[in-house]
Protein backbone atom coordinates (compact mmCIF):
# COMPACT_ATOMS: atom_id res chain seq x y z
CA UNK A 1 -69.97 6.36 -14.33
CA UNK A 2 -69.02 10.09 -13.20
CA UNK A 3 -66.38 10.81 -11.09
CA UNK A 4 -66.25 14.48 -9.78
CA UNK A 5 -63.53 16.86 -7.81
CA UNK A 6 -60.54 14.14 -8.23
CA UNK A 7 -57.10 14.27 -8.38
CA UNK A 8 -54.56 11.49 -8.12
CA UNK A 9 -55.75 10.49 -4.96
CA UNK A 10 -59.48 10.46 -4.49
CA UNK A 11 -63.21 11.59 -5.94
CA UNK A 12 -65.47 13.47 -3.54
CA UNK A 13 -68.07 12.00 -5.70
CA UNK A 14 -68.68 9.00 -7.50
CA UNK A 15 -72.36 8.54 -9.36
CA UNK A 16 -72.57 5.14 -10.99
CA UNK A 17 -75.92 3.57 -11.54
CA UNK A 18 -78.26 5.95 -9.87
CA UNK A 19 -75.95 5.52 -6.36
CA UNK A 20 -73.85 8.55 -5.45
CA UNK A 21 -71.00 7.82 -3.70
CA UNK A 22 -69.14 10.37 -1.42
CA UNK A 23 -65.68 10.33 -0.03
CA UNK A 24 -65.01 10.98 3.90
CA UNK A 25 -66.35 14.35 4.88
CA UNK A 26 -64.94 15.58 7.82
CA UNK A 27 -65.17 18.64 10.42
CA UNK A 28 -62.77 21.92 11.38
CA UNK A 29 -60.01 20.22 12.78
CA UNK A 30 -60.27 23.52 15.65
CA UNK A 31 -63.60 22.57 16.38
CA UNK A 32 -65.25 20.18 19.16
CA UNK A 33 -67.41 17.38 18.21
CA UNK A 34 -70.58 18.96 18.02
CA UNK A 35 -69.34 21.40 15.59
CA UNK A 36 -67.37 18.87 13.67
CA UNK A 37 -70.25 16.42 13.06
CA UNK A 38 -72.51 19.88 11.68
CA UNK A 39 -69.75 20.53 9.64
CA UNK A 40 -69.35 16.42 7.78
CA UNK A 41 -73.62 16.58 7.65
CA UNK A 42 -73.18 20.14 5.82
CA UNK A 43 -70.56 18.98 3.55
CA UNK A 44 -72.62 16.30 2.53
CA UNK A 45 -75.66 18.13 2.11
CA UNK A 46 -73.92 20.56 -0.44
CA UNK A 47 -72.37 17.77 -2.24
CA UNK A 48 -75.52 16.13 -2.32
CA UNK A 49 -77.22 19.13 -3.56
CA UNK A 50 -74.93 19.66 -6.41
CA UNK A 51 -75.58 16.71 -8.21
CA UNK A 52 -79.54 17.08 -7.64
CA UNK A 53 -79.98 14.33 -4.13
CA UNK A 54 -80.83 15.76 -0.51
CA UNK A 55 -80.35 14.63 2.79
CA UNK A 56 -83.88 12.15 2.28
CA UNK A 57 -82.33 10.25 -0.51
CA UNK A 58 -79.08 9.39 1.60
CA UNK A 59 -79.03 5.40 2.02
CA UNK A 60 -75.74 4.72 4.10
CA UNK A 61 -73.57 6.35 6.43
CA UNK A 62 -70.99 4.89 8.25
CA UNK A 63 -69.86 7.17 11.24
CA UNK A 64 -66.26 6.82 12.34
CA UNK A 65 -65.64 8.59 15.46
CA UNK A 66 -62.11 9.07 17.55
CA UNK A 67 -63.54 8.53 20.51
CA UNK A 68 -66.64 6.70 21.37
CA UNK A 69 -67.23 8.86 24.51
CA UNK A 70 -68.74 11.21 21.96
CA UNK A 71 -71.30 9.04 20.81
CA UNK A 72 -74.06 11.17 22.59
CA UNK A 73 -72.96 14.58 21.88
CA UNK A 74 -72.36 13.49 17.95
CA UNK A 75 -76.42 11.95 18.17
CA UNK A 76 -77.48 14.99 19.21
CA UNK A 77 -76.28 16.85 16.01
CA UNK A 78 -77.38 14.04 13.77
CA UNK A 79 -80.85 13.60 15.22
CA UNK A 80 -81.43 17.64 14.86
CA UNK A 81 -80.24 17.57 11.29
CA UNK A 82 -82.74 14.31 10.42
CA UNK A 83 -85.53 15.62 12.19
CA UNK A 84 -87.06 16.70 9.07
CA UNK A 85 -86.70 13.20 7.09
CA UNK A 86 -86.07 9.50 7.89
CA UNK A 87 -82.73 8.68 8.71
CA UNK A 88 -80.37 6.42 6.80
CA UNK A 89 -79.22 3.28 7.85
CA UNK A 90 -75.82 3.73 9.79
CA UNK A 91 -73.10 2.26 11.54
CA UNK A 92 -70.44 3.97 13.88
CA UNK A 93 -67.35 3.08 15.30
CA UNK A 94 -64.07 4.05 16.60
CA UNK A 95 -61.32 4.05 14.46
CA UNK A 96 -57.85 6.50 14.29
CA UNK A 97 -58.86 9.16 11.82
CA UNK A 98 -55.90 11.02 9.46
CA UNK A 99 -55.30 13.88 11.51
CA UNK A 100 -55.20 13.73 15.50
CA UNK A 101 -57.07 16.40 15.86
CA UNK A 102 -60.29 15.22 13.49
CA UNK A 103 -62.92 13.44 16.35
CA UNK A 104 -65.41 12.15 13.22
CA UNK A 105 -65.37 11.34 9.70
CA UNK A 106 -68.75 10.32 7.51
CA UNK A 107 -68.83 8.18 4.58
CA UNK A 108 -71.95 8.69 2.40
CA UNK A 109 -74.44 6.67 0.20
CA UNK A 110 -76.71 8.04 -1.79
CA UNK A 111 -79.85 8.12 -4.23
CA UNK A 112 -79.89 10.22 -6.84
């Protein structure tokens, strides 16, 4: 097992048996969802490309949004950015993020 970026609390990755883990990724807390949601799929995507995976080889997301009223504008981002490949499997819901002012968090599985 590897565990990278950590401190006391938390990894940002976690590679164990081919599977790459990634901890919540989450937007500019200034920013509106659309912009938000660019910036989780872009965190992941660097992430992802530092340990050799790519957007393709991502298994699992689960989507947790602060508000489901922006279910459609946060699809729009994520269908533009899988456009390319097929999408993982996913699941979204509405939960109370850490900060008030975060409207989505993304919790990654991956190949490697």
């Amino acid at each position: 097992m590897q565990k990278l970026h950590s401190n006391q609390r938390m990894s940002k990755i976690v590679i164990h048996n081919e599977t790459i883990y990634l901890c919540g990724q989450v937007g500019n807390a200034e920013d509106d969802i659309s912009a938000q949601t660019l910036t989780c799929l872009e965190k992941i995507k660097a992430l992802l490309e530092e340990v050799g995976s790519d957007k393709s080889k991502i298994l699992s997301t689960t989507v947790w949004l602060k508000d489901m009223a922006d279910f459609a504008a946060m699809n729009a981002v994520w269908d533009e950015w899988f456009s390319d490949v097929l999408p993982p499997a996913r699941a979204c819901g509405q939960a109370a993020l850490a900060r008030p002012e975060l409207l989505v968090e993304m919790i990654v599985t991956a190949a490697v």
